[in-house]
C-alpha atoms as a PDB file:
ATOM      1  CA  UNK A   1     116.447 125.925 105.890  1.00  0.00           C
ATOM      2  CA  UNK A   2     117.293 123.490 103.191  1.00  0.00           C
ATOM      3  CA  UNK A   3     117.648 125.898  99.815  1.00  0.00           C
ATOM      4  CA  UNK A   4     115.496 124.577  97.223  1.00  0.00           C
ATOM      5  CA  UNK A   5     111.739 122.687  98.543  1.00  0.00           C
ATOM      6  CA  UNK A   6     108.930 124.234  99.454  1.00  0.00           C
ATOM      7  CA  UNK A   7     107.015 120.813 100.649  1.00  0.00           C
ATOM      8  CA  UNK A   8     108.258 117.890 103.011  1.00  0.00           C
ATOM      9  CA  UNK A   9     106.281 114.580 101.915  1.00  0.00           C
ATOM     10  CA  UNK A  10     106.294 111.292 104.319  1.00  0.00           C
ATOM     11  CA  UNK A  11     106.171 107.736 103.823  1.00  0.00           C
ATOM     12  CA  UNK A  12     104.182 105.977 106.489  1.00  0.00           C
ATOM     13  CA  UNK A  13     105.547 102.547 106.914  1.00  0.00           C
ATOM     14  CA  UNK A  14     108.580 101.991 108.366  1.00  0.00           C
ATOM     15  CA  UNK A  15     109.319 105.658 108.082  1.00  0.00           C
ATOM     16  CA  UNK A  16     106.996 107.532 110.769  1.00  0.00           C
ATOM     17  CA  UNK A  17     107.306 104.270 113.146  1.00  0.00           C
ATOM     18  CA  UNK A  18     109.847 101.790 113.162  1.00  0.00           C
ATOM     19  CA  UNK A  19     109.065  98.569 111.856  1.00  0.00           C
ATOM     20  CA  UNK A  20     110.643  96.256 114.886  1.00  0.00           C
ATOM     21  CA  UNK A  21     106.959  98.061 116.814  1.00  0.00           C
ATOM     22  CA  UNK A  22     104.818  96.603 113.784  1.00  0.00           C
ATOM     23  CA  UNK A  23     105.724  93.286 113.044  1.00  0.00           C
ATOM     24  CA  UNK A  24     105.539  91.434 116.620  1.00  0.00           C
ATOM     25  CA  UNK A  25     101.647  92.861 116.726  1.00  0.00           C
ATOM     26  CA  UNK A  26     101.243  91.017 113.389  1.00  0.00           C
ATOM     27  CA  UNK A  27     102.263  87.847 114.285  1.00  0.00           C
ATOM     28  CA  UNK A  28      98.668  86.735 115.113  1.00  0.00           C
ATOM     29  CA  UNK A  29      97.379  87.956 111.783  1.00  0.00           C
ATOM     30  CA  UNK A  30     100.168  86.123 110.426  1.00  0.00           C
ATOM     31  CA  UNK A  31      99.696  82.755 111.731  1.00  0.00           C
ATOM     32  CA  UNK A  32      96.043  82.643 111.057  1.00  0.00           C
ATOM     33  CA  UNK A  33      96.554  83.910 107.411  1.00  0.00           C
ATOM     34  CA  UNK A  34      99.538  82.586 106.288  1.00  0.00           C
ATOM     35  CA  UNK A  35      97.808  81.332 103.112  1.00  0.00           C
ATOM     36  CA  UNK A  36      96.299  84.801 102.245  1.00  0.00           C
ATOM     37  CA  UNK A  37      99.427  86.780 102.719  1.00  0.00           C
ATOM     38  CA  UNK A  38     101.568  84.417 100.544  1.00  0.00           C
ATOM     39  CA  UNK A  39      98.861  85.221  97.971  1.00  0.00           C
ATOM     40  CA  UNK A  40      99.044  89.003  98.491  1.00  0.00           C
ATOM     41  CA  UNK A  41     102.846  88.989  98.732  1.00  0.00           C
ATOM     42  CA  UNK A  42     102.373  87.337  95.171  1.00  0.00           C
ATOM     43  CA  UNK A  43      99.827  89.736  93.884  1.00  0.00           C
ATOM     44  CA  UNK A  44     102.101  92.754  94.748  1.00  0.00           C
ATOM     45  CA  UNK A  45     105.405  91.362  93.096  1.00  0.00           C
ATOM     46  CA  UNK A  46     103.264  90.836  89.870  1.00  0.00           C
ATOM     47  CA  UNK A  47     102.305  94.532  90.310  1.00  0.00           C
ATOM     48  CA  UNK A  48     105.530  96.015  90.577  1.00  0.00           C
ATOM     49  CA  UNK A  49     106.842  93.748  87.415  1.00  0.00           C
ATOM     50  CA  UNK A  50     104.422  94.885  85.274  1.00  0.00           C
ATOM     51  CA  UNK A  51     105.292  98.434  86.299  1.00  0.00           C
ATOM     52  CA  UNK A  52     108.485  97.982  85.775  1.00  0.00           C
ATOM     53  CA  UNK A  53     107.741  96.433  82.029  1.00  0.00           C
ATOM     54  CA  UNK A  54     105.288  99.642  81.664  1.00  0.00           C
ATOM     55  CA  UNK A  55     106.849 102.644  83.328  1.00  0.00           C
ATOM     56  CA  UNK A  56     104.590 105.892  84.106  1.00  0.00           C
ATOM     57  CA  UNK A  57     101.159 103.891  83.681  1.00  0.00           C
ATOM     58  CA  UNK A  58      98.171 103.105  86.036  1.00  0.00           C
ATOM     59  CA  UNK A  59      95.518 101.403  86.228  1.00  0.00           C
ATOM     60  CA  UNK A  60      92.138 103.765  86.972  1.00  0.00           C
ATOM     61  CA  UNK A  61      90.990 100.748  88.846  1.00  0.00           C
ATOM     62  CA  UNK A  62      93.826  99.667  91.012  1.00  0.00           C
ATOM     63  CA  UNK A  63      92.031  97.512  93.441  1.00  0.00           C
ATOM     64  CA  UNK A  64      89.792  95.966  91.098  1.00  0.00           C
ATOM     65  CA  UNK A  65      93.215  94.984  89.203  1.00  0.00           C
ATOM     66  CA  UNK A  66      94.119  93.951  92.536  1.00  0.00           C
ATOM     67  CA  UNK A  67      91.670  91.624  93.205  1.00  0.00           C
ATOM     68  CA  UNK A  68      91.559  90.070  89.659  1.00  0.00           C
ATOM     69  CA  UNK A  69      95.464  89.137  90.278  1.00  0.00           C
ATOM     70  CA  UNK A  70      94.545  87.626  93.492  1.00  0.00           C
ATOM     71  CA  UNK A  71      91.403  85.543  92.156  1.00  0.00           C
ATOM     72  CA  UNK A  72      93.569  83.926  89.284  1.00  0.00           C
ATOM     73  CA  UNK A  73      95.417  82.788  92.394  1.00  0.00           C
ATOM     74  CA  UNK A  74      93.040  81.832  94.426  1.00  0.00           C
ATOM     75  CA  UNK A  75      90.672  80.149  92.713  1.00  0.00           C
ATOM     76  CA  UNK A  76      87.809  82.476  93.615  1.00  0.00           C
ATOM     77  CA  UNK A  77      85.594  85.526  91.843  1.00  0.00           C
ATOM     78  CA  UNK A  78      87.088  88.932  92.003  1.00  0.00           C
ATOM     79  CA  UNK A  79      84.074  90.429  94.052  1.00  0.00           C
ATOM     80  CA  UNK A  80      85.227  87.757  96.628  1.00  0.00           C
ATOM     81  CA  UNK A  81      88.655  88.198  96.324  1.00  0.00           C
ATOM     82  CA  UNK A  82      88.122  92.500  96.323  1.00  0.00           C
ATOM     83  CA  UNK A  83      85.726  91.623  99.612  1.00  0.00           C
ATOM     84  CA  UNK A  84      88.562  89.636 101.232  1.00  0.00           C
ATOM     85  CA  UNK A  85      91.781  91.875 100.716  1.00  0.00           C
ATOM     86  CA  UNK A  86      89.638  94.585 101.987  1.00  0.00           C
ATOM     87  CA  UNK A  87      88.681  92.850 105.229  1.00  0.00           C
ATOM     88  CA  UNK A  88      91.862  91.282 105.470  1.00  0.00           C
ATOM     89  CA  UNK A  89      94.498  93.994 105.166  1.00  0.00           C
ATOM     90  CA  UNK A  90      92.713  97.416 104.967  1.00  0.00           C
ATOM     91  CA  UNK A  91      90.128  96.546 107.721  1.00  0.00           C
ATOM     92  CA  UNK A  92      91.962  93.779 109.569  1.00  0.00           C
ATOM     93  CA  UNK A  93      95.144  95.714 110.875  1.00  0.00           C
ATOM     94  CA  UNK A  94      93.195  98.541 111.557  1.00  0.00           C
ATOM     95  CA  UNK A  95      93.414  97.004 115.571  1.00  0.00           C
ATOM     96  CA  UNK A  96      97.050  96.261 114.971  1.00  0.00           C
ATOM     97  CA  UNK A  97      98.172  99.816 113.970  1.00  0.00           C
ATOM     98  CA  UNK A  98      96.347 101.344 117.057  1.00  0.00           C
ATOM     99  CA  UNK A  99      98.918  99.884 118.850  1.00  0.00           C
ATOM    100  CA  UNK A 100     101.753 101.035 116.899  1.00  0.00           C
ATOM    101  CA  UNK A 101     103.545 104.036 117.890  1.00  0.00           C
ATOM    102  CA  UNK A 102     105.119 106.596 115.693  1.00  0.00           C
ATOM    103  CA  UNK A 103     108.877 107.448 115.982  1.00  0.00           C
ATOM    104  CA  UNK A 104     109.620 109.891 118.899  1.00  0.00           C
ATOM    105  CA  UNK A 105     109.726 113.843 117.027  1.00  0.00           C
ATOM    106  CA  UNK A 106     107.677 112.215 114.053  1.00  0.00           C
ATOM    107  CA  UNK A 107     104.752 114.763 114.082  1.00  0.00           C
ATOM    108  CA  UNK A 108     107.144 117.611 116.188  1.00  0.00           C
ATOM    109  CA  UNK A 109     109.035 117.290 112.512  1.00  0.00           C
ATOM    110  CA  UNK A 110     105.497 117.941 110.642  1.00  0.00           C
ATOM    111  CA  UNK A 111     104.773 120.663 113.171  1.00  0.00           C
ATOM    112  CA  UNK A 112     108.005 122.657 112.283  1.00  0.00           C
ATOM    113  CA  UNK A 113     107.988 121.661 108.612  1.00  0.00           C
ATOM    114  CA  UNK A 114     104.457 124.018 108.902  1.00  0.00           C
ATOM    115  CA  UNK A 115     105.838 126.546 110.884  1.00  0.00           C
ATOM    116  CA  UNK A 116     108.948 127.052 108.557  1.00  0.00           C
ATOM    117  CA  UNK A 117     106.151 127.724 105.352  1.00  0.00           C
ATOM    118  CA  UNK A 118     106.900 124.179 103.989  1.00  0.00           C
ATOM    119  CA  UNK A 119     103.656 122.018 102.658  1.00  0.00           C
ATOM    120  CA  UNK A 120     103.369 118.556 104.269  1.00  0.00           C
ATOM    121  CA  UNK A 121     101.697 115.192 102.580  1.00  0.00           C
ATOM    122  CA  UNK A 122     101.740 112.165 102.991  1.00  0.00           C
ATOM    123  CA  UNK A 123     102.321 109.395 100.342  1.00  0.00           C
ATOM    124  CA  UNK A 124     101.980 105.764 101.168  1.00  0.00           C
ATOM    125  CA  UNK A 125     101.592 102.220  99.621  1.00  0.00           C
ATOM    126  CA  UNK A 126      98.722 101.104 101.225  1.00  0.00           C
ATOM    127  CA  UNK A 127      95.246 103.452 102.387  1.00  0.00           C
ATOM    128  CA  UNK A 128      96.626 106.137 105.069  1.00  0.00           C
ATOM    129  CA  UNK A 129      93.270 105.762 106.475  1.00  0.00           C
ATOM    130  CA  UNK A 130      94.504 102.135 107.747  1.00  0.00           C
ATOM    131  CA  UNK A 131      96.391 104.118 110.372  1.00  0.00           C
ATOM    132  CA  UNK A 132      93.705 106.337 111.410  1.00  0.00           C
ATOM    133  CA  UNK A 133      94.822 109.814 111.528  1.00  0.00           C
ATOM    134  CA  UNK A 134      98.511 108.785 111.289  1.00  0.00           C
ATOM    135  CA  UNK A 135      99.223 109.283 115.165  1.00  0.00           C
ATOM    136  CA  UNK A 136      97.356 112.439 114.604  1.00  0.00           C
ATOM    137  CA  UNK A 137      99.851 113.654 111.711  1.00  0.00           C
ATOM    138  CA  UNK A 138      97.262 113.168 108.812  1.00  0.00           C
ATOM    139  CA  UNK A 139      95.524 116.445 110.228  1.00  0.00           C
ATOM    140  CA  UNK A 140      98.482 118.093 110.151  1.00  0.00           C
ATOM    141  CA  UNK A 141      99.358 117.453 106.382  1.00  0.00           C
ATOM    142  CA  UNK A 142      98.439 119.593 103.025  1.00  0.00           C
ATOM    143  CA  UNK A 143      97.704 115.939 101.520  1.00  0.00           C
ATOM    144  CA  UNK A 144      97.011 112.742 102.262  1.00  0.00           C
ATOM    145  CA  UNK A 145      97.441 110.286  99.731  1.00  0.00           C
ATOM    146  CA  UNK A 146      97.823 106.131  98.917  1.00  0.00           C
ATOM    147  CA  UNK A 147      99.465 105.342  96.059  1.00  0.00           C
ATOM    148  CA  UNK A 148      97.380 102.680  95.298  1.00  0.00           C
ATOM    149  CA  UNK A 149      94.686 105.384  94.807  1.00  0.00           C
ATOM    150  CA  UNK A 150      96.558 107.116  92.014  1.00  0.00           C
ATOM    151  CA  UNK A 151      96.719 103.537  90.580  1.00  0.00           C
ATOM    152  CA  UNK A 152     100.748 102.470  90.816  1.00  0.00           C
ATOM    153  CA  UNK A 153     102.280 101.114  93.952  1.00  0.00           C
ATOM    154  CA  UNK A 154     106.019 102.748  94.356  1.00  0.00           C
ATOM    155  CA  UNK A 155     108.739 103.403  93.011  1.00  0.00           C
ATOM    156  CA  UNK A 156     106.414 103.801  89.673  1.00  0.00           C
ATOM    157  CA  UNK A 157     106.488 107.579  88.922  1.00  0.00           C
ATOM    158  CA  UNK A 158     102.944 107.749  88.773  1.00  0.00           C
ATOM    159  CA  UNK A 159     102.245 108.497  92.824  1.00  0.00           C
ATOM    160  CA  UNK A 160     104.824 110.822  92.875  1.00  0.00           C
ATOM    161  CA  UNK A 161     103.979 112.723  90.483  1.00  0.00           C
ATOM    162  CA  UNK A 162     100.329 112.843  91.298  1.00  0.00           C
ATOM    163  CA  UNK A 163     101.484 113.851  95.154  1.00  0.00           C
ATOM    164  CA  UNK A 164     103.577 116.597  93.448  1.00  0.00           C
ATOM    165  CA  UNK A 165     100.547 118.169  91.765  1.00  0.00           C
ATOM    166  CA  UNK A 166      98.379 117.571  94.681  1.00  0.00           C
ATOM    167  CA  UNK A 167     101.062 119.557  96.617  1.00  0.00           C
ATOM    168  CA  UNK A 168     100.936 121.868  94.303  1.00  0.00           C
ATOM    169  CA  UNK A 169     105.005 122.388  94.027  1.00  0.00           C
ATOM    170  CA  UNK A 170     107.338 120.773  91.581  1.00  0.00           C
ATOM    171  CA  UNK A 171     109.033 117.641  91.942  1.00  0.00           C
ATOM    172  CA  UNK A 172     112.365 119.119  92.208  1.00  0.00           C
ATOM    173  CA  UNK A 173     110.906 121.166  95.132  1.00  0.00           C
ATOM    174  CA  UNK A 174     109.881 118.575  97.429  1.00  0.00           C
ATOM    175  CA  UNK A 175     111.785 116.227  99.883  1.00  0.00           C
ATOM    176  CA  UNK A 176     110.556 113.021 100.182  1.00  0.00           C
ATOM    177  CA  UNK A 177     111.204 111.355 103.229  1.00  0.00           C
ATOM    178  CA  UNK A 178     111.068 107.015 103.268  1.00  0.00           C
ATOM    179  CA  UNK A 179     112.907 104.153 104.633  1.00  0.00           C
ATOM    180  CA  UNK A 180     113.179 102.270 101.758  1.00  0.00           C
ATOM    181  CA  UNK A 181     115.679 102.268  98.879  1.00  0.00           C
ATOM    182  CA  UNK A 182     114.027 100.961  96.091  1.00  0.00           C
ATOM    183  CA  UNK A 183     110.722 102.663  96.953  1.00  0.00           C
ATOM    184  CA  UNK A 184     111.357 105.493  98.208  1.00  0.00           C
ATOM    185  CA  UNK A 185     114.589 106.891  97.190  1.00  0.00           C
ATOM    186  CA  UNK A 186     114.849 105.510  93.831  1.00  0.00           C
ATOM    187  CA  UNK A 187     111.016 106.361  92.877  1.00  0.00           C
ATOM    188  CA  UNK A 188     111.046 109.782  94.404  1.00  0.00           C
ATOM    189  CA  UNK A 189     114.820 110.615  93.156  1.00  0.00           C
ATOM    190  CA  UNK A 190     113.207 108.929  89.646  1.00  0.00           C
ATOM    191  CA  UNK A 191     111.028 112.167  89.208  1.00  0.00           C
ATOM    192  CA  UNK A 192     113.622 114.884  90.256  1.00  0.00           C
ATOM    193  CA  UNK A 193     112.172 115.063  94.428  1.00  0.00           C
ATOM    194  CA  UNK A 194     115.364 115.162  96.808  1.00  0.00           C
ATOM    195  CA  UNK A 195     115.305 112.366  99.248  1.00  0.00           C
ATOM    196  CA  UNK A 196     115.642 111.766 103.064  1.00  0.00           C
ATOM    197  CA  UNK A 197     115.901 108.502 104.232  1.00  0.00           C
ATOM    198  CA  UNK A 198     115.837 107.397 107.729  1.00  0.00           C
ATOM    199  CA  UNK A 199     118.870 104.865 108.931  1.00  0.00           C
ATOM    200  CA  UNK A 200     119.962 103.002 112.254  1.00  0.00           C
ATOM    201  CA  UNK A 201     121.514 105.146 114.682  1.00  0.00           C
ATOM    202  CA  UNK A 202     124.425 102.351 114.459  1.00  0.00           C
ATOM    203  CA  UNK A 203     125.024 103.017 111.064  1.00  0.00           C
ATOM    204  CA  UNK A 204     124.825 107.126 111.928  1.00  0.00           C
ATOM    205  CA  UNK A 205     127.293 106.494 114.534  1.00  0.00           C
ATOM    206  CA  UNK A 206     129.650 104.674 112.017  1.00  0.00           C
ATOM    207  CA  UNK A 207     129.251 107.555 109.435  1.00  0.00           C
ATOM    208  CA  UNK A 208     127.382 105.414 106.989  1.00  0.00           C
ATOM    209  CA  UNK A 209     125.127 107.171 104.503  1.00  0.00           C
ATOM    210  CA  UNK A 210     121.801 105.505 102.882  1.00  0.00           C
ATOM    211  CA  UNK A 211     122.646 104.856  99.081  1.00  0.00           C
ATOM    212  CA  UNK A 212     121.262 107.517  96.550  1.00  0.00           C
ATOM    213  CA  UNK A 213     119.969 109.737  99.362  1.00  0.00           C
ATOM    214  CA  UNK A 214     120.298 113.242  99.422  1.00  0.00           C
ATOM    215  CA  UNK A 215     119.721 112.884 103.749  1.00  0.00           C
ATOM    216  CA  UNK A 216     120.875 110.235 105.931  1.00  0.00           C
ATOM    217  CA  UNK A 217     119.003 110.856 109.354  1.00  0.00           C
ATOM    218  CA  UNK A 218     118.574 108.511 112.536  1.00  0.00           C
ATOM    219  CA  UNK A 219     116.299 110.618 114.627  1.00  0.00           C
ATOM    220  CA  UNK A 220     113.438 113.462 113.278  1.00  0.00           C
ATOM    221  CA  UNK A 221     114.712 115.564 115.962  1.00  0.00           C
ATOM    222  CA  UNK A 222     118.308 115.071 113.419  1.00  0.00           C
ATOM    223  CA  UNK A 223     115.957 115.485 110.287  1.00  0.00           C
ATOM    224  CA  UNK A 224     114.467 118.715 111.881  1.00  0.00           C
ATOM    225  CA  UNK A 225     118.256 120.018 112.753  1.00  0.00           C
ATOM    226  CA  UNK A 226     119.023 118.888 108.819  1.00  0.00           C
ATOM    227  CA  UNK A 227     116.205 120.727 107.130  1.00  0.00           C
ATOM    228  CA  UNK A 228     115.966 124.001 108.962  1.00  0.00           C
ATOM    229  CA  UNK A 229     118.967 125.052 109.717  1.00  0.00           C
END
């Protein structure tokens, strides 16, 4: 085993199933809400710059802060525009997700992480409970958390840090595993967590390593070889 964690922690999106199985499903979501989504693309940026103007704080009422962004852009009251984001994203691709599936060895990778002694979570940017059970991982995990619940979307430090205590294990004991750069490698490397980040098997095959990551792996049945040997 990898010297040094005693917890494995997962992004969701993008990480335990591959995007290119998301996005066709959306399309019909995305043609009849094209006007909403622009909005909500908006409201996020504005989040992330004034995290990144006020590092390590939160807001105790994320999604009310949410939906106050998204009114000033909208033209509408924040109990409407709270109403609709819920609806719209956490309720609306509920269907959607159902017929995602997860990477092939996602939740074998959980299963041996738990075996080996490690802690599991999960730590993702929108409600886990928008995937139901996570392809019946979220069972599986010590903790189950949304970073928007802690009140900072990544990379802040604030939902690492919070999924660290949860854990109950330092940050310089867990691994975080993502797909993205600037969430999920920068934010968790930000707080002292090693990093795994999953890759192409094209850029695997051509030796290419994921920028900042302390892992480069293609397949979990590669991340499970990585961790535990």
């Amino acid at each position: 085993m990898i010297s040094g964690i005693d917890a494995v922690a997962f992004d969701i999106d993008g990480t335990l199933y591959p995007n290119v199985g998301f996005y066709p499903r959306l399309l019909p979501f995305l043609c009849k809400n094209a006007g909403f989504l622009a909005r909500f693309g908006v409201v996020r940026r504005e989040i992330r710059e004034w995290q990144n103007s006020h590092p390590g704080e939160a807001h105790v009422d994320f999604f009310g802060w949410q939906a106050s962004l998204y009114a000033a852009h909208a033209g509408c009251s924040v109990e409407d525009a709270r109403s609709l984001i819920h609806s719209k994203i956490y309720e609306g691709w509920k269907p959607v997700f159902s017929r995602v599936r997860p990477y092939a060895y996602a939740r074998d990778a959980v299963l041996a992480f738990r075996e080996a002694g490690l802690r599991v979570g999960l730590l993702s940017d929108f409600l886990p409970s928008q995937k139901g059970d996570v392809w019946g991982i979220g069972p599986l995990c010590d903790v189950v958390l949304g970073s928007e619940e802690t009140g900072a979307l990544k990379p802040s430090p604030v939902p690492f840090r919070v999924l660290s205590d949860a854990l109950g294990v330092p940050c310089s004991r867990v691994l975080y595993v993502g797909n993205s750069i600037a969430s999920d490698v920068n934010g968790a490397s930000g707080v002292g967590m090693k990093t795994a980040c999953i890759q192409s098997p094209v850029a695997s095959f051509l030796g290419m390593r994921v920028p900042g990551a302390d892992i480069s792996f293609h397949s979990y049945r590669q991340l499970i070889s990585i961790v535990l040997k």
